[in-house]
PDB file of N, CA and C in Angstrom:
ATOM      1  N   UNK A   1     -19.339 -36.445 -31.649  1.00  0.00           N
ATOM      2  CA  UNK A   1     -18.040 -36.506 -31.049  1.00  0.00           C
ATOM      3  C   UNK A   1     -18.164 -36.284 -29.550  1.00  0.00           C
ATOM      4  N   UNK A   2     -17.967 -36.983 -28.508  1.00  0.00           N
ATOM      5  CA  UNK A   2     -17.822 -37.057 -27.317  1.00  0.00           C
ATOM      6  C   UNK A   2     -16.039 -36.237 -26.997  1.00  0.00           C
ATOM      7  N   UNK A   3     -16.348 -35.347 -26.012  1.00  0.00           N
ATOM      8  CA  UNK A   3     -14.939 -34.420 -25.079  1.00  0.00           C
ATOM      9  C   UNK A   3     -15.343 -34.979 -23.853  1.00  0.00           C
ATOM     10  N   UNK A   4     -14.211 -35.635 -23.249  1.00  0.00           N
ATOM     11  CA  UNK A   4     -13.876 -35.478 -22.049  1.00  0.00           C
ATOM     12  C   UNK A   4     -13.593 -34.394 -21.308  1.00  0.00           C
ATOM     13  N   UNK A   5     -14.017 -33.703 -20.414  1.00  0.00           N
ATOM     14  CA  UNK A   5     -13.713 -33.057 -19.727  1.00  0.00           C
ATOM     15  C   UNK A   5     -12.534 -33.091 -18.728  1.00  0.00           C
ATOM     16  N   UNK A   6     -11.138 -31.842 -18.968  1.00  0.00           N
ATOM     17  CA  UNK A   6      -9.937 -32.315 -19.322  1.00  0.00           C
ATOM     18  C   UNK A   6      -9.966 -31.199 -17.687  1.00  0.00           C
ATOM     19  N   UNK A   7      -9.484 -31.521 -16.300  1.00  0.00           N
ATOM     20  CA  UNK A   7      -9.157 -30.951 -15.568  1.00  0.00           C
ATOM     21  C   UNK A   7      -7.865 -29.942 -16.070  1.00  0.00           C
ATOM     22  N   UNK A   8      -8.259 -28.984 -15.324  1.00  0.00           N
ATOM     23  CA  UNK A   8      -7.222 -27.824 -16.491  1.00  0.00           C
ATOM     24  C   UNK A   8      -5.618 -28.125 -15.197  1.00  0.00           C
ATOM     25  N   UNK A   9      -4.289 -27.605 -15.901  1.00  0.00           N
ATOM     26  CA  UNK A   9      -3.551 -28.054 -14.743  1.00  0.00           C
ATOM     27  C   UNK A   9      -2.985 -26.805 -14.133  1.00  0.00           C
ATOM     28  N   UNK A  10      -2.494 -26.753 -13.211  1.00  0.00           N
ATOM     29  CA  UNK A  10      -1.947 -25.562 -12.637  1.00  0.00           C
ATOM     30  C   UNK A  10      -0.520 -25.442 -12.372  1.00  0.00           C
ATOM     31  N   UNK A  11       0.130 -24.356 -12.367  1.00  0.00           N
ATOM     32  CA  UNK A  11       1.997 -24.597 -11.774  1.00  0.00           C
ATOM     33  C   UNK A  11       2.127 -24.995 -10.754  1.00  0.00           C
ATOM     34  N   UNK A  12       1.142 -24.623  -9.817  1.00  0.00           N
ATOM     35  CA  UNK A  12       1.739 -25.166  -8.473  1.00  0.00           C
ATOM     36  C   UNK A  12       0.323 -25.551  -7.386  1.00  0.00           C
ATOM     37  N   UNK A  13       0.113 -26.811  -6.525  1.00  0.00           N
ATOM     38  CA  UNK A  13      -1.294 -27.038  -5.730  1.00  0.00           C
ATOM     39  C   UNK A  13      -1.213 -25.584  -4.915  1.00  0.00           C
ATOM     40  N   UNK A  14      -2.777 -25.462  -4.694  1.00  0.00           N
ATOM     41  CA  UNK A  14      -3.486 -24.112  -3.937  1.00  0.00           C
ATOM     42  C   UNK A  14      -2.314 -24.250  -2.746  1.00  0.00           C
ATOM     43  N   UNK A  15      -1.351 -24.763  -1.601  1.00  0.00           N
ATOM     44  CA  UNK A  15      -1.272 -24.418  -0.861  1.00  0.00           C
ATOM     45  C   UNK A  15      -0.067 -23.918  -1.102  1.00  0.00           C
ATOM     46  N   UNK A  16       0.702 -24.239  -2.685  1.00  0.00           N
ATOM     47  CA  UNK A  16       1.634 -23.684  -2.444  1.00  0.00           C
ATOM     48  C   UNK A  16       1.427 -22.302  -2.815  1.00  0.00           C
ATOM     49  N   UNK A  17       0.863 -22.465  -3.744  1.00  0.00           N
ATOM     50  CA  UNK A  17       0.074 -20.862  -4.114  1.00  0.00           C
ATOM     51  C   UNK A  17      -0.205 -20.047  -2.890  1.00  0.00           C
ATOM     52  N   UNK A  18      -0.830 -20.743  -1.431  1.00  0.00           N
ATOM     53  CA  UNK A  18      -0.959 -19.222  -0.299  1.00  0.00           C
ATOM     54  C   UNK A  18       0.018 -18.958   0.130  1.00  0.00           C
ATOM     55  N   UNK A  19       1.708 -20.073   0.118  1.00  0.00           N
ATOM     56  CA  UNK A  19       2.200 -19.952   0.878  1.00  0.00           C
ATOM     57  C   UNK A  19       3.378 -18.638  -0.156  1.00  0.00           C
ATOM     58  N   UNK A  20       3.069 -18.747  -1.357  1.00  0.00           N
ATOM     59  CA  UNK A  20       3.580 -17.697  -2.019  1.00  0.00           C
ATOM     60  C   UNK A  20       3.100 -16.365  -2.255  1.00  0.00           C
ATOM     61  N   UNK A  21       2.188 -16.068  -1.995  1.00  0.00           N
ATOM     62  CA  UNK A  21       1.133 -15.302  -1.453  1.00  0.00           C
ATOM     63  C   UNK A  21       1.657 -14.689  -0.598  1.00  0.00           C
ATOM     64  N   UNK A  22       2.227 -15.082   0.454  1.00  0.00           N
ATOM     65  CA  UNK A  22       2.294 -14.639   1.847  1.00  0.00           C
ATOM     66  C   UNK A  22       4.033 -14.129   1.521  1.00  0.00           C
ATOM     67  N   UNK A  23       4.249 -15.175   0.852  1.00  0.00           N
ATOM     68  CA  UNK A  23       5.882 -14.599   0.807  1.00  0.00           C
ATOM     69  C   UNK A  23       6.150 -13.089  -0.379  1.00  0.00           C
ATOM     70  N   UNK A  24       5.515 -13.108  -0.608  1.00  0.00           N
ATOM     71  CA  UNK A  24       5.017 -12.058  -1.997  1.00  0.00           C
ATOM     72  C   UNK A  24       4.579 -10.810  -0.712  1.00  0.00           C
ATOM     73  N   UNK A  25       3.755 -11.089   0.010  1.00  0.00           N
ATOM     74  CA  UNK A  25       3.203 -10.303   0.972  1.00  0.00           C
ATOM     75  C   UNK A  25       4.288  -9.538   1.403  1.00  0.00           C
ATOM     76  N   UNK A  26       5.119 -10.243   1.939  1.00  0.00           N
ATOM     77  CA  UNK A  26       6.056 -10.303   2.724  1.00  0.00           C
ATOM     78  C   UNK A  26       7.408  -9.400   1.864  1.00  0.00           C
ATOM     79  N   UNK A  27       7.486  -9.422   0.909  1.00  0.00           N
ATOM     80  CA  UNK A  27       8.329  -8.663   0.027  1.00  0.00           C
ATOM     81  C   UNK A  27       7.826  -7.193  -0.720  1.00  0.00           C
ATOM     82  N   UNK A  28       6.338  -7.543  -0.262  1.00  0.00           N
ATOM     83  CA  UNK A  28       5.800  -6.128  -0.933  1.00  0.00           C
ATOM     84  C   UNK A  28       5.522  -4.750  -0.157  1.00  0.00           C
ATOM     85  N   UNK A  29       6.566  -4.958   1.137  1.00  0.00           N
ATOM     86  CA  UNK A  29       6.639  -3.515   2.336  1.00  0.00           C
ATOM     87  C   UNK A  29       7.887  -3.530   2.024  1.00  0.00           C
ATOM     88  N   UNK A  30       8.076  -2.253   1.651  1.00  0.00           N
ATOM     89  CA  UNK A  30       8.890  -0.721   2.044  1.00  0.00           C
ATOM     90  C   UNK A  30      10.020  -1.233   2.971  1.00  0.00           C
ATOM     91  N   UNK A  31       9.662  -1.592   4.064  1.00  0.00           N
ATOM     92  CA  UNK A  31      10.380  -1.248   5.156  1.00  0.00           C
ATOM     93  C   UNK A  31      11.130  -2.650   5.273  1.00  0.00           C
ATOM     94  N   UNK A  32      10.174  -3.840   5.017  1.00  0.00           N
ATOM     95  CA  UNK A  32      10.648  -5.239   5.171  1.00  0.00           C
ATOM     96  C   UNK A  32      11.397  -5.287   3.521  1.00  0.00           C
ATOM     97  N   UNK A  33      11.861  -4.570   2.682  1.00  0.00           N
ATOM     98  CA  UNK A  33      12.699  -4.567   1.549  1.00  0.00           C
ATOM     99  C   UNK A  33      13.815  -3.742   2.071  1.00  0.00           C
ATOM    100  N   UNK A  34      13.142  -2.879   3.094  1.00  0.00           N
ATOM    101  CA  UNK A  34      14.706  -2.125   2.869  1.00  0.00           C
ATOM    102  C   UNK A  34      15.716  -2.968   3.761  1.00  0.00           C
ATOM    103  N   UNK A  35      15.110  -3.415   4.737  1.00  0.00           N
ATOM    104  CA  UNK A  35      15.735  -4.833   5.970  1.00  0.00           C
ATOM    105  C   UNK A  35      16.384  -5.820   5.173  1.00  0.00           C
ATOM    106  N   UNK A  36      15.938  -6.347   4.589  1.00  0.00           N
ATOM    107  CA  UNK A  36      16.553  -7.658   3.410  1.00  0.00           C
ATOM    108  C   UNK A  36      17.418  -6.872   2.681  1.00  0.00           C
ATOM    109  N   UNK A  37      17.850  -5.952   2.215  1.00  0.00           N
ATOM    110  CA  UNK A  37      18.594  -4.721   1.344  1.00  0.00           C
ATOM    111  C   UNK A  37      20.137  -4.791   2.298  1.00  0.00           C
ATOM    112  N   UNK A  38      19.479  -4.596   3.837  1.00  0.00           N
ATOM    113  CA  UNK A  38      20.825  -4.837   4.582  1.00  0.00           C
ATOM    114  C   UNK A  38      21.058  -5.603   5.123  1.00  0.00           C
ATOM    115  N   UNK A  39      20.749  -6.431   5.201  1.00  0.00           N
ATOM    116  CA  UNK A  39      20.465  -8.039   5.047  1.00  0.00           C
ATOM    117  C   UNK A  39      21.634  -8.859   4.389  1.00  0.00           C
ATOM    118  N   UNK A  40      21.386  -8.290   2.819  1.00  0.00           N
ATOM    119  CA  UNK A  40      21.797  -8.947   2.029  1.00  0.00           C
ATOM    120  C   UNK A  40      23.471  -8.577   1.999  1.00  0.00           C
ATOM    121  N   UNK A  41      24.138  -7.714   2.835  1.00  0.00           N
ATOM    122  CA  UNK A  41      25.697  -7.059   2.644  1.00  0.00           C
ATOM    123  C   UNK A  41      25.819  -7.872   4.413  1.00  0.00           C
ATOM    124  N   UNK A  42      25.517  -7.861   5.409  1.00  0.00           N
ATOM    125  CA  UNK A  42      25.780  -7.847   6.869  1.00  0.00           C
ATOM    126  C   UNK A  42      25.066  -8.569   7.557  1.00  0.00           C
ATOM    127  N   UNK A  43      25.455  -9.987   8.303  1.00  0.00           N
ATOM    128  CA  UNK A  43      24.225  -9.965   9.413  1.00  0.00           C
ATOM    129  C   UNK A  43      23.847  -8.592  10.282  1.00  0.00           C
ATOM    130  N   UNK A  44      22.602  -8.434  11.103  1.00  0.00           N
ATOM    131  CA  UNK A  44      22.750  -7.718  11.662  1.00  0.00           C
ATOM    132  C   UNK A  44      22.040  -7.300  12.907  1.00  0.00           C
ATOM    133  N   UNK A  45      21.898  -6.508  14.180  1.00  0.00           N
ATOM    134  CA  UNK A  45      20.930  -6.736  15.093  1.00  0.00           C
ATOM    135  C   UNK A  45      20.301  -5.603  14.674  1.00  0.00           C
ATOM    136  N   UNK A  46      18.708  -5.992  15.535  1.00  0.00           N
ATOM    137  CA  UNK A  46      18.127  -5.005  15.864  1.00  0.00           C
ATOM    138  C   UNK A  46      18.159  -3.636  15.648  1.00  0.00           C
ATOM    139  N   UNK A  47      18.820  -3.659  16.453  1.00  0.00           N
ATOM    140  CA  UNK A  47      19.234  -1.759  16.826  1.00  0.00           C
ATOM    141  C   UNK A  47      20.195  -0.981  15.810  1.00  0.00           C
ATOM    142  N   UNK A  48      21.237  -2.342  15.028  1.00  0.00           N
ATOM    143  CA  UNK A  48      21.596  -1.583  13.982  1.00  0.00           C
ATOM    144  C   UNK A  48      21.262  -0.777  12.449  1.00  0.00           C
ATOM    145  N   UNK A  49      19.864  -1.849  12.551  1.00  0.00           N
ATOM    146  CA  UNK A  49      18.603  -2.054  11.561  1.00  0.00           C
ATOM    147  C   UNK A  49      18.153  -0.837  11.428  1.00  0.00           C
ATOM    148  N   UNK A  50      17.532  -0.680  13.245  1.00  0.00           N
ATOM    149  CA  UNK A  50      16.793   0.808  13.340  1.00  0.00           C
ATOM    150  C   UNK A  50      17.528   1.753  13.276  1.00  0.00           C
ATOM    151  N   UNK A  51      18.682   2.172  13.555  1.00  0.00           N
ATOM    152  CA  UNK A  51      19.861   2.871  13.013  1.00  0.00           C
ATOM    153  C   UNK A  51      19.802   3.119  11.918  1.00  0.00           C
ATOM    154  N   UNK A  52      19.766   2.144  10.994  1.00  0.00           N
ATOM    155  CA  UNK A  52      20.317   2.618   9.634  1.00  0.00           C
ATOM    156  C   UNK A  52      19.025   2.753   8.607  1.00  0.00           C
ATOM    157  N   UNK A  53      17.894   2.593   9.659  1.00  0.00           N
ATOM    158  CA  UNK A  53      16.566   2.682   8.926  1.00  0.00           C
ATOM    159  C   UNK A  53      16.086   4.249   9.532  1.00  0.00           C
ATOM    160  N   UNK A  54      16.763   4.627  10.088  1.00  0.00           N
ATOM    161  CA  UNK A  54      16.049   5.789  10.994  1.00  0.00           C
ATOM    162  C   UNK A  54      14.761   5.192  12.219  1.00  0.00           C
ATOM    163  N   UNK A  55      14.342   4.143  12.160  1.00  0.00           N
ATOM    164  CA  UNK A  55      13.327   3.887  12.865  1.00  0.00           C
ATOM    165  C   UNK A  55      13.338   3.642  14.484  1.00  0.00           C
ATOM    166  N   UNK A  56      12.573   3.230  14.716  1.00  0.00           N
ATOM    167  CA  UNK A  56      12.425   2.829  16.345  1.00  0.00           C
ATOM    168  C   UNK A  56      12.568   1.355  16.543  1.00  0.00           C
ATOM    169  N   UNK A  57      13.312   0.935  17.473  1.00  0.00           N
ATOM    170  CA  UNK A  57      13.536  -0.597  17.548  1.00  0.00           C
ATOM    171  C   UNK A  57      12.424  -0.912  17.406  1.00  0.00           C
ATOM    172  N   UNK A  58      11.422  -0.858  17.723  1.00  0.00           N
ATOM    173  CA  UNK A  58      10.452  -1.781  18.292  1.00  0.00           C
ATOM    174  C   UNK A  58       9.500  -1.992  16.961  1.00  0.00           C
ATOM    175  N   UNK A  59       9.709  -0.764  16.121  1.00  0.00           N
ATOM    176  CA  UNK A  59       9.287  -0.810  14.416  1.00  0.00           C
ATOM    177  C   UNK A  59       9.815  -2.152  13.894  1.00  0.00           C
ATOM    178  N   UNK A  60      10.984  -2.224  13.774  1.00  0.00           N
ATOM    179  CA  UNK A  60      11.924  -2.754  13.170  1.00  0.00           C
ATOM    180  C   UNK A  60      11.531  -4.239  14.094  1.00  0.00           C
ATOM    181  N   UNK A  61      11.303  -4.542  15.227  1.00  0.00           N
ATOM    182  CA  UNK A  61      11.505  -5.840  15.513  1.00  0.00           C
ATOM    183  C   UNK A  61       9.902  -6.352  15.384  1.00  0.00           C
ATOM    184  N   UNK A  62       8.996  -5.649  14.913  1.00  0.00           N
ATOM    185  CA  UNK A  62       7.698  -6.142  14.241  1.00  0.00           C
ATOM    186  C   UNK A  62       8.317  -6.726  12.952  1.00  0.00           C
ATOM    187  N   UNK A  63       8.736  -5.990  11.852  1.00  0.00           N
ATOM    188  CA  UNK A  63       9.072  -6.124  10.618  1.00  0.00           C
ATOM    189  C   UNK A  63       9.959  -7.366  10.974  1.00  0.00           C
ATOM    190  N   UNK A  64      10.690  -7.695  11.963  1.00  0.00           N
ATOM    191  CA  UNK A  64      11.597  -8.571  11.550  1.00  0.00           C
ATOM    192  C   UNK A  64      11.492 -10.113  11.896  1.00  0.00           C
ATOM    193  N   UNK A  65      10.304  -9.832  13.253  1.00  0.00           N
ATOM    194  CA  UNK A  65       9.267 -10.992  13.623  1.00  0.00           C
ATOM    195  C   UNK A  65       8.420 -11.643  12.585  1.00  0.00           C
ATOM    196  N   UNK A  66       7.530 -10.574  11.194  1.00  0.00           N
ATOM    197  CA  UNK A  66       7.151 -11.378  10.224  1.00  0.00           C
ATOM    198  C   UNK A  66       8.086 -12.329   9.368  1.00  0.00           C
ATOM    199  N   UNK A  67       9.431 -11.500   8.946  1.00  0.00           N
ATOM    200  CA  UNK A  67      10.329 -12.065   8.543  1.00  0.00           C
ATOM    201  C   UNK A  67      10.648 -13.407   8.682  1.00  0.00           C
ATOM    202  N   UNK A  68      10.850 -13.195  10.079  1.00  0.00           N
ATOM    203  CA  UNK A  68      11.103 -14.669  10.891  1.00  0.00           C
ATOM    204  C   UNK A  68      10.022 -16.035  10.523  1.00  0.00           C
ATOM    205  N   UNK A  69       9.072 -15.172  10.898  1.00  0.00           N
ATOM    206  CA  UNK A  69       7.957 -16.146  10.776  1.00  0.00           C
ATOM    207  C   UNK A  69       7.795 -16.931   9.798  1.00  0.00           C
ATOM    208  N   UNK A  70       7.912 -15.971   8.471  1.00  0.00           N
ATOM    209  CA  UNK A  70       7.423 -16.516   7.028  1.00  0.00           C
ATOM    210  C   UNK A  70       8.574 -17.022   6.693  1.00  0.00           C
ATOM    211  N   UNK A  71       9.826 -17.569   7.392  1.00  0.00           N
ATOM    212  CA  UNK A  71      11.011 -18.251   6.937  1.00  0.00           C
ATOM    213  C   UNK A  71      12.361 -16.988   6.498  1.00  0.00           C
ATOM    214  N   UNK A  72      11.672 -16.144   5.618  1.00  0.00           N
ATOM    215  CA  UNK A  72      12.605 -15.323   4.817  1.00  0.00           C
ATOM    216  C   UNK A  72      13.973 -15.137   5.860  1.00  0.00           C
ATOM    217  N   UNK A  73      13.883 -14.435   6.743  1.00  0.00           N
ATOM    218  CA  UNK A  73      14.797 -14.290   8.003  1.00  0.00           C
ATOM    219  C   UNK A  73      15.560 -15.290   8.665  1.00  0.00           C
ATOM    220  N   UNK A  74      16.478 -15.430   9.745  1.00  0.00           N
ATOM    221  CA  UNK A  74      16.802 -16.136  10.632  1.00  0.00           C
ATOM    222  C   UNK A  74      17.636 -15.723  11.519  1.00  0.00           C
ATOM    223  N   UNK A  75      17.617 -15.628  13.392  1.00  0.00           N
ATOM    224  CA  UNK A  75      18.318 -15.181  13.804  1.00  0.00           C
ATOM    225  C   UNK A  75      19.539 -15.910  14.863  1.00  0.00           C
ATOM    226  N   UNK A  76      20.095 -15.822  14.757  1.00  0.00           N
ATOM    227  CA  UNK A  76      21.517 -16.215  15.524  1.00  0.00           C
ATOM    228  C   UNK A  76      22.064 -15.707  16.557  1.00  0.00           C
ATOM    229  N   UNK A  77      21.940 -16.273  18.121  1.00  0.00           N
ATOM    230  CA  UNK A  77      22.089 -15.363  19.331  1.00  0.00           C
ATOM    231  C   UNK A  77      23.591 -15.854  19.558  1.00  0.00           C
ATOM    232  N   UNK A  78      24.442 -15.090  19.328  1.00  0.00           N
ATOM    233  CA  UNK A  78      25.967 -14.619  19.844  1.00  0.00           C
ATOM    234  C   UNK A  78      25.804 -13.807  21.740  1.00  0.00           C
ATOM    235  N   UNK A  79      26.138 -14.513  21.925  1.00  0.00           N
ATOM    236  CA  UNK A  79      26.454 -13.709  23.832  1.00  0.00           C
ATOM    237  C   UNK A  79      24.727 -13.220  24.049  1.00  0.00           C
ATOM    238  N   UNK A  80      24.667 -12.079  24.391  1.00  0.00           N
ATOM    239  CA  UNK A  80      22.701 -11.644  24.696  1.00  0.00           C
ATOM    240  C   UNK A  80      22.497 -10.748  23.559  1.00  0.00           C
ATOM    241  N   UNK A  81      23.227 -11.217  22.310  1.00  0.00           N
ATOM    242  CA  UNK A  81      22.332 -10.280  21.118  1.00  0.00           C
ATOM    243  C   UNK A  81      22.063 -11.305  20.225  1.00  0.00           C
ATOM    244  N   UNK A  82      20.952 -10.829  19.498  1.00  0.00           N
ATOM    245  CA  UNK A  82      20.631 -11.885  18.334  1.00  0.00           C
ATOM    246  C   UNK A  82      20.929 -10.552  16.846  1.00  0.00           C
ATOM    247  N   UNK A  83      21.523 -11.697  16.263  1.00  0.00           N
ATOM    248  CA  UNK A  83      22.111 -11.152  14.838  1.00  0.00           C
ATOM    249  C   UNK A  83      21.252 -11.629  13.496  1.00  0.00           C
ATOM    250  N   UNK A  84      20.579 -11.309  12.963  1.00  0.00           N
ATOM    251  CA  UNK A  84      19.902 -11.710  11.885  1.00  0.00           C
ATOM    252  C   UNK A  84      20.623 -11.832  10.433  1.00  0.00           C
ATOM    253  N   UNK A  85      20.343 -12.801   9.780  1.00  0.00           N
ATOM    254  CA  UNK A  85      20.911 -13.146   8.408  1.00  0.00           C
ATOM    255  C   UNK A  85      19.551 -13.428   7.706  1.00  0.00           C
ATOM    256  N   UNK A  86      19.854 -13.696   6.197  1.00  0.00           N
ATOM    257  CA  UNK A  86      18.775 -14.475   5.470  1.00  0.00           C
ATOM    258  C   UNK A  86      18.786 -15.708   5.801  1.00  0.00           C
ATOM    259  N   UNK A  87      17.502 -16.565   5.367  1.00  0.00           N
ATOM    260  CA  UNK A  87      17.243 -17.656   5.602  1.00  0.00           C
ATOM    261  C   UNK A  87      18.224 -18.792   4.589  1.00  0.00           C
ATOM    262  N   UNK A  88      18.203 -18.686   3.433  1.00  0.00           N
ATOM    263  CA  UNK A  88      19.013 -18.995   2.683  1.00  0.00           C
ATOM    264  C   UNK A  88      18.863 -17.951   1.543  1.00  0.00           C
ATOM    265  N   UNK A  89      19.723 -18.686   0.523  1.00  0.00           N
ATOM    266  CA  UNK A  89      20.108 -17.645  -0.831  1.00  0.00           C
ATOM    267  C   UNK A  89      18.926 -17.263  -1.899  1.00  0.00           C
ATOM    268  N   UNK A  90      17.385 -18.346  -1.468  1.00  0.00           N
ATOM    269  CA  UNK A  90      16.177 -17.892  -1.936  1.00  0.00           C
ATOM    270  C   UNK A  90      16.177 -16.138  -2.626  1.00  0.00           C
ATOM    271  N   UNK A  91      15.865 -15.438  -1.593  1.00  0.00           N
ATOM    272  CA  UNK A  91      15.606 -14.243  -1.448  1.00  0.00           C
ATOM    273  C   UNK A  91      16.380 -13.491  -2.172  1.00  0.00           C
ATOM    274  N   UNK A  92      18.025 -13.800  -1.953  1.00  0.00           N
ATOM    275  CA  UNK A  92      18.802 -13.097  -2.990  1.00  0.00           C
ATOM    276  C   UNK A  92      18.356 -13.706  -4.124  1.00  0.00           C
ATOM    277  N   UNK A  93      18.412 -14.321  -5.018  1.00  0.00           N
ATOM    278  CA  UNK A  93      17.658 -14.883  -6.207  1.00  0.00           C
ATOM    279  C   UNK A  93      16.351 -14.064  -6.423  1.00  0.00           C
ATOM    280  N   UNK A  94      15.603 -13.917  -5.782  1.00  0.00           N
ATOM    281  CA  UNK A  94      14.284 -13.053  -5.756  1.00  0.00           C
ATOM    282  C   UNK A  94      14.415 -11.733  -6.089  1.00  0.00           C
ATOM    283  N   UNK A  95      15.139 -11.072  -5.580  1.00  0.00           N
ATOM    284  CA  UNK A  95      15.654  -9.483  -5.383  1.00  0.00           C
ATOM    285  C   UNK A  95      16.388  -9.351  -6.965  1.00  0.00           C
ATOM    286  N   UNK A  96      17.512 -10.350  -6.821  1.00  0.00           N
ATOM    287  CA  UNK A  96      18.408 -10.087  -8.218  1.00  0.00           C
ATOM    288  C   UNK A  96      17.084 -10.285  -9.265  1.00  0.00           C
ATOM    289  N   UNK A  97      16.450 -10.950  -9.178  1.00  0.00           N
ATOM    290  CA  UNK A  97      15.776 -11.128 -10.667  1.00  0.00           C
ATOM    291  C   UNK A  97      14.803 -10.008 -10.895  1.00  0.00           C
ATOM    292  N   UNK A  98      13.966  -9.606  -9.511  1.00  0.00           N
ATOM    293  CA  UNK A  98      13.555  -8.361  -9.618  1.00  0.00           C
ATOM    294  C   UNK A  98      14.188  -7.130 -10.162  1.00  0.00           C
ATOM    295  N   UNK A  99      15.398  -7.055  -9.701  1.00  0.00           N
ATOM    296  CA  UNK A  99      15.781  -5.764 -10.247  1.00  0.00           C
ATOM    297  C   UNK A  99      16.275  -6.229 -11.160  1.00  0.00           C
ATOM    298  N   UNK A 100      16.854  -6.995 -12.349  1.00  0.00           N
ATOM    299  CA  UNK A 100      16.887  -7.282 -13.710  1.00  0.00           C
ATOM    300  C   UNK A 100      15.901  -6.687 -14.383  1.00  0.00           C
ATOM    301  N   UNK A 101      14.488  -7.101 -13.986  1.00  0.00           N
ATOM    302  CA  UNK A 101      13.164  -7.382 -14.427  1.00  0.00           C
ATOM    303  C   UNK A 101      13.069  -5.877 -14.459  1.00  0.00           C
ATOM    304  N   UNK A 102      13.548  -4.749 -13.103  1.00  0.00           N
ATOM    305  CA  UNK A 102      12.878  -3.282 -13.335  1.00  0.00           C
ATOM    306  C   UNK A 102      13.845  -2.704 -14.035  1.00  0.00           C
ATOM    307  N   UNK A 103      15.134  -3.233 -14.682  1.00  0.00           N
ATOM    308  CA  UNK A 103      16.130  -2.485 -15.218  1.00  0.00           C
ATOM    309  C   UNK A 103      16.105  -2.689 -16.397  1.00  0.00           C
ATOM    310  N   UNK A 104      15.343  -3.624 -16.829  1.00  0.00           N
ATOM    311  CA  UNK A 104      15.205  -4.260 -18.499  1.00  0.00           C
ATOM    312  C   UNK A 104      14.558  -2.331 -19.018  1.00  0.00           C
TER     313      UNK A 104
END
């Protein structure tokens, strides 16, 4: 009996796999969950972030530069402040299913 050798298949090609990786990355700090947390009720700036995080702006505008970067984020300059929102409703979808998942 002759087998072909059957390429095995995968859910998704390797690049989408790093680029979930990174977004996984990106959800697995403390600090960049608790940001998306207020996020998810308010746009919001900077300084109100570090406010309500206890932190130091300049903490907070690292955390919010990856954000940016990896899509999750987006910011919106009103007059000389920039106001941050989510990128789209992704993330909420992400969060809700997570905490389903830790409340089961």
């Amino acid at each position: 009996m002759c087998f072909k050798k059957q390429k095995k298949k995968e859910y998704a090609p390797n690049n989408s796999i790093e680029e979930m990786a990174t977004l996984f990355n990106m959800l697995g700090d403390y600090t960049r969950c608790k940001i998306l947390s207020l996020l998810f009720v308010n746009k919001m700036r900077c300084s109100d972030i570090a406010t309500n995080l206890k932190m130091s702006n300049s903490a907070i505008s690292h955390s919010l530069k990856a954000l940016k970067q990896s899509k999750i984020i987006k910011g919106e300059r009103i007059g000389k402040e920039i106001y941050y929102t989510l990128q789209d409703n992704h993330i909420f979808k992400i969060f809700e299913l997570a905490k389903e998942h830790i409340e089961e």
